[in-house]
Protein backbone atom coordinates (compact mmCIF):
# COMPACT_ATOMS: atom_id res chain seq x y z
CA UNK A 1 34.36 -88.46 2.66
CA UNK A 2 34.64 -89.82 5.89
CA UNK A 3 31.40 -90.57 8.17
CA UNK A 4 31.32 -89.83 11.85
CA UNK A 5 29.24 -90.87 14.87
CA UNK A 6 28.29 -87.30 15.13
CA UNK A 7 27.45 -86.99 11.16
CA UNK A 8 24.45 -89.16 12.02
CA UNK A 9 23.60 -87.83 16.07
CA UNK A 10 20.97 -86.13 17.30
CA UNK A 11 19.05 -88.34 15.51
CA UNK A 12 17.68 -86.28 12.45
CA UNK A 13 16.46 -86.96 8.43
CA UNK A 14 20.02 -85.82 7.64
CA UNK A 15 21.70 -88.49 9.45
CA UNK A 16 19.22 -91.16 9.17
CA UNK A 17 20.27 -92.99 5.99
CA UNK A 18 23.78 -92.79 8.09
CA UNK A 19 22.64 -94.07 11.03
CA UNK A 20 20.58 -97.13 9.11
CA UNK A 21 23.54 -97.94 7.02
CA UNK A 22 26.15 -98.18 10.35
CA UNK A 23 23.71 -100.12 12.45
CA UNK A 24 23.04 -102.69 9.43
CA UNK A 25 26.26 -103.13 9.28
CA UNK A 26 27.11 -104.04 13.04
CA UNK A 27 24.21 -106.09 13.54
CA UNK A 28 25.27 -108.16 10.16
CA UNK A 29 28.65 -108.34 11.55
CA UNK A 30 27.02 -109.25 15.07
CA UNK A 31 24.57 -111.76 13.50
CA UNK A 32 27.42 -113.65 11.32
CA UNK A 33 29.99 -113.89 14.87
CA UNK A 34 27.29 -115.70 16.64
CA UNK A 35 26.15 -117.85 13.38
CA UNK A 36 30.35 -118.66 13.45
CA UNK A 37 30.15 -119.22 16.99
CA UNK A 38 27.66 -121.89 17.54
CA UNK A 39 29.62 -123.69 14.67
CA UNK A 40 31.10 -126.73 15.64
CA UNK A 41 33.54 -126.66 12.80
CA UNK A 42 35.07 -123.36 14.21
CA UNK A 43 37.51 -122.80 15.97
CA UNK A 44 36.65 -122.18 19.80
CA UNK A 45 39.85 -119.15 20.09
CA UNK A 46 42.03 -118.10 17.64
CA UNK A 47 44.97 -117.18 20.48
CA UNK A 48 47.26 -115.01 20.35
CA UNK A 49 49.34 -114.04 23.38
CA UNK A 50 48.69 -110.52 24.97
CA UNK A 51 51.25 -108.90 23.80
CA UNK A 52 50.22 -109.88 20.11
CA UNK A 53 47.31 -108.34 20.78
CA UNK A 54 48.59 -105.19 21.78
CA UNK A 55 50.02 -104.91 18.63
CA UNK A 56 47.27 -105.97 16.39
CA UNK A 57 44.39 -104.20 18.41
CA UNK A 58 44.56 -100.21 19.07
CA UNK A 59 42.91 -99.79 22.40
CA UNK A 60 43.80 -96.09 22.54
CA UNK A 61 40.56 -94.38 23.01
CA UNK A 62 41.20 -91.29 20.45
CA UNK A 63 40.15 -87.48 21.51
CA UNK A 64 38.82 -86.72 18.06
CA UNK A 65 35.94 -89.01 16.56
CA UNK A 66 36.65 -92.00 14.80
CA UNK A 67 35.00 -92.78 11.22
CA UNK A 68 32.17 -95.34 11.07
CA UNK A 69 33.78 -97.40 8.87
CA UNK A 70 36.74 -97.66 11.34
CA UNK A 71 34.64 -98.29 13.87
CA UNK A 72 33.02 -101.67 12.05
CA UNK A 73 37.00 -102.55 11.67
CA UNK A 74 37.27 -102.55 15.29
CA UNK A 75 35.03 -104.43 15.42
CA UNK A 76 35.75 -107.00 13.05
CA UNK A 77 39.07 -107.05 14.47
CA UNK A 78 38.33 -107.82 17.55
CA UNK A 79 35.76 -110.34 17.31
CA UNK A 80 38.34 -111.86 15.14
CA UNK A 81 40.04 -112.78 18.34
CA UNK A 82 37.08 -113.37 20.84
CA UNK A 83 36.42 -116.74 22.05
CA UNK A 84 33.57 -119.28 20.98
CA UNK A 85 31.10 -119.83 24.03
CA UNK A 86 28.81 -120.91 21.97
CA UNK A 87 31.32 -124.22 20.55
C-alpha cells in the first residue's frame, strides 16, 4: 500500500508512526549527504550536463500526491547530483 503526505497530515495518532518513519528517513538521508560532503575523498560534483539531467530527474510537479517513498527517491536522486561545498 502506498503512503501519502496526506496519509500522515493533520498531524494525528493515525498518521504519527507515518510521519516518524518519513522524517527518519530524510534526515538519515540528509545526515549521510553532509557526512559525504565534508569528505575529502568524495567527489566535489558528479556532472552531468543539463540536458542529462532532464532526463534522469522528473521535475514535473504532479497534480495528484506523490508516495513517501517516492518522495525519499527524489531525493536521493537528486542529491546524487548536488555539488560538495563542504570538499
Amino acid at each position: 500500500m502506498a503512503i501519502l503526505l496526506v496519509d500522515m497530515l493533520p498531524w494525528n495518532e493515525q498518521g504519527r508512526g507515518v510521519a516518524h518513519k518519513f522524517l527518519h528517513q530524510l534526515t538519515d538521508l540528509l545526515v549521510k549527504y553532509i557526512d559525504e560532503t565534508n569528505d575529502r575523498q568524495e567527489k566535489v560534483l558528479n556532472f552531468q550536463h543539463p540536458a542529462q539531467l532532464l532526463q534522469k530527474l522528473d521535475f514535473e510537479l504532479p497534480n495528484e500526491p506523490r508516495n513517501l517513498d517516492l518522495v525519499i527517491k527524489d531525493c536521493v536522486d537528486t542529491l546524487k547530483y548536488e555539488v560538495k561545498t563542504g570538499n
